[in-house]
Protein backbone atom coordinates (compact mmCIF):
# COMPACT_ATOMS: atom_id res chain seq x y z
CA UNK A 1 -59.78 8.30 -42.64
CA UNK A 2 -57.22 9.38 -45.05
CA UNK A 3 -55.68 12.97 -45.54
CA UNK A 4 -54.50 14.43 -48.88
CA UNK A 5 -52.78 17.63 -49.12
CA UNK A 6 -53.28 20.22 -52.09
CA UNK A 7 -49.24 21.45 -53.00
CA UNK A 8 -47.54 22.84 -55.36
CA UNK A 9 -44.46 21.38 -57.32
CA UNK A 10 -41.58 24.01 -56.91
CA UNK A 11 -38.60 21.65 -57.90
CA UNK A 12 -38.12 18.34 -59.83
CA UNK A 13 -35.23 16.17 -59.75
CA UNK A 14 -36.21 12.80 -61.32
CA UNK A 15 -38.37 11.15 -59.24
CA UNK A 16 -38.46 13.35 -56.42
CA UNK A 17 -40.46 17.23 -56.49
CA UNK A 18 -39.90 19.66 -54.05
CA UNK A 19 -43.11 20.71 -52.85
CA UNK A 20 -45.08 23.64 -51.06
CA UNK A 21 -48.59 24.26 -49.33
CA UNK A 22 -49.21 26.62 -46.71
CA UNK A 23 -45.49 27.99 -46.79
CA UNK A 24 -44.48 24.62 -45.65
CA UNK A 25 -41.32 22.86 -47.77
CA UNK A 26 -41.41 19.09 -48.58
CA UNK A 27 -40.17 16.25 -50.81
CA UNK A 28 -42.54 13.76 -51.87
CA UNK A 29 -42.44 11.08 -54.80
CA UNK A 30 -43.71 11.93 -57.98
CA UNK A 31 -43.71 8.28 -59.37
CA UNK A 32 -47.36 8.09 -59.71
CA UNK A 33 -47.65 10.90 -61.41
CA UNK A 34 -44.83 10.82 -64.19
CA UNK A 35 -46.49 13.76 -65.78
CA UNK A 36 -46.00 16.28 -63.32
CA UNK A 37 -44.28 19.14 -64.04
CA UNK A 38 -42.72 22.43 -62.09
CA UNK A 39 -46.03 24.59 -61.35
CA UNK A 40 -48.13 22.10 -61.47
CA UNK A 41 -50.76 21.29 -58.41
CA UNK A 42 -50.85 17.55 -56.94
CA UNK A 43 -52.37 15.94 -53.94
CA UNK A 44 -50.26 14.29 -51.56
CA UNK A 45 -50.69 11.49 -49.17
CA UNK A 46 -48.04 10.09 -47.13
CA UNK A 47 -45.17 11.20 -49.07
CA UNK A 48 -47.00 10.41 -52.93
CA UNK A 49 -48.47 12.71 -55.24
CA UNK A 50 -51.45 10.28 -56.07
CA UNK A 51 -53.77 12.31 -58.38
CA UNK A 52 -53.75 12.29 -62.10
CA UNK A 53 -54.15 15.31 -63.84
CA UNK A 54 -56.83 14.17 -66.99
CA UNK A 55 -58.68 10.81 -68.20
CA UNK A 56 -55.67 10.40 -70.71
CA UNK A 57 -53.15 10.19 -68.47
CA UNK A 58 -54.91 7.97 -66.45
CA UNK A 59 -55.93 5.83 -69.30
CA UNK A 60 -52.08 5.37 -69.99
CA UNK A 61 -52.25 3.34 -66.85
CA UNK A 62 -55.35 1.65 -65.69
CA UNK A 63 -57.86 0.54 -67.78
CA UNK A 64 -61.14 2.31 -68.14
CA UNK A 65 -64.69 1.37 -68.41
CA UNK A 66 -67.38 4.30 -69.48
CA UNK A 67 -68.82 4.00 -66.81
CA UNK A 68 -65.40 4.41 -64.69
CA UNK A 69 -65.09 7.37 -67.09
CA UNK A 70 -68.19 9.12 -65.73
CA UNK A 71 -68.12 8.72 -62.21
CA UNK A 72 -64.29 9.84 -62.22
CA UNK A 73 -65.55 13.23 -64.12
CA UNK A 74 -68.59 13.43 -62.09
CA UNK A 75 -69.25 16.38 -59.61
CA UNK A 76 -68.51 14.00 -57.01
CA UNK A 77 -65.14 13.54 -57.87
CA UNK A 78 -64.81 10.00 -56.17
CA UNK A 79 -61.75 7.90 -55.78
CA UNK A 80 -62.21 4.92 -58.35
CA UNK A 81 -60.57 1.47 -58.11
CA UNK A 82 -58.98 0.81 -61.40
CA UNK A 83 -57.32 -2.21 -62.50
CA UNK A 84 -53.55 -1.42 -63.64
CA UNK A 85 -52.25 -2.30 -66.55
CA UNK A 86 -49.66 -5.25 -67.24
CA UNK A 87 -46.14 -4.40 -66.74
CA UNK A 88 -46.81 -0.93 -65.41
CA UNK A 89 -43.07 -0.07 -64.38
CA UNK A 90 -44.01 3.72 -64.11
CA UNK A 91 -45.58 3.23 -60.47
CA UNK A 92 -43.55 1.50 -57.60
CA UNK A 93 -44.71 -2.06 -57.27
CA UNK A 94 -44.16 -1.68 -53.76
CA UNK A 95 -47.06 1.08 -53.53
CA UNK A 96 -49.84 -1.52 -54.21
CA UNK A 97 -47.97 -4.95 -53.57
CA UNK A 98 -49.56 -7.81 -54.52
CA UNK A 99 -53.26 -5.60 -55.50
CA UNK A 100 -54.37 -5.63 -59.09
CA UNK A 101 -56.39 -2.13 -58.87
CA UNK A 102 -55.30 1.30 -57.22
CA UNK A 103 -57.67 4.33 -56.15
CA UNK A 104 -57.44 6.81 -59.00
CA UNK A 105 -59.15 10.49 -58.91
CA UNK A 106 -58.99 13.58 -60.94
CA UNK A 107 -58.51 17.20 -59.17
């Protein structure tokens, strides 16, 4: 079972946003989500933001079938395994080494 928290960016300093949920203060690494911005919302999972914010960002990254499209804008909201795209220096290689695809999902 995995656990992602809902937080809210307070602070960015390249890489690295300060974060707050709950009234609780924390750094995490915003590298997989280059577009994030001070006031934005992100989920977090052991010290990542991990969610993409629309199906344009993610399609800057991973590529996209239609039918990818739909279930990742479906009510269900699912986490989708999308294949990354070559030389994709945005996100750590060390956050999926070796793996071709990465669990994707829209808030």
């Amino acid at each position: 079972m995995c656990l992602a928290i809902p937080a809210r960016i307070i602070k960015i300093n390249k890489n690295v946003a300060e974060i707050e949920s709950l009234g609780v203060k924390k750094e995490v690494d915003i590298s997989l989500t280059p577009e994030a911005k001070v006031g934005n919302f992100v989920i977090v999972h052991a010290g990542f933001a991990i969610m993409l914010k629309d199906i344009e960002s993610i399609k800057k990254y991973y590529y996209l079938s239609k039918k990818e499209i739909e279930s990742l804008t479906s009510a269900r909201a699912p986490i989708v395994l999308l294949k990354k795209k070559a030389k994709n220096y945005t996100v750590s290689w060390y956050v999926s080494l070796y793996n071709r695809y990465e669990g994707v999902m829209l808030p």
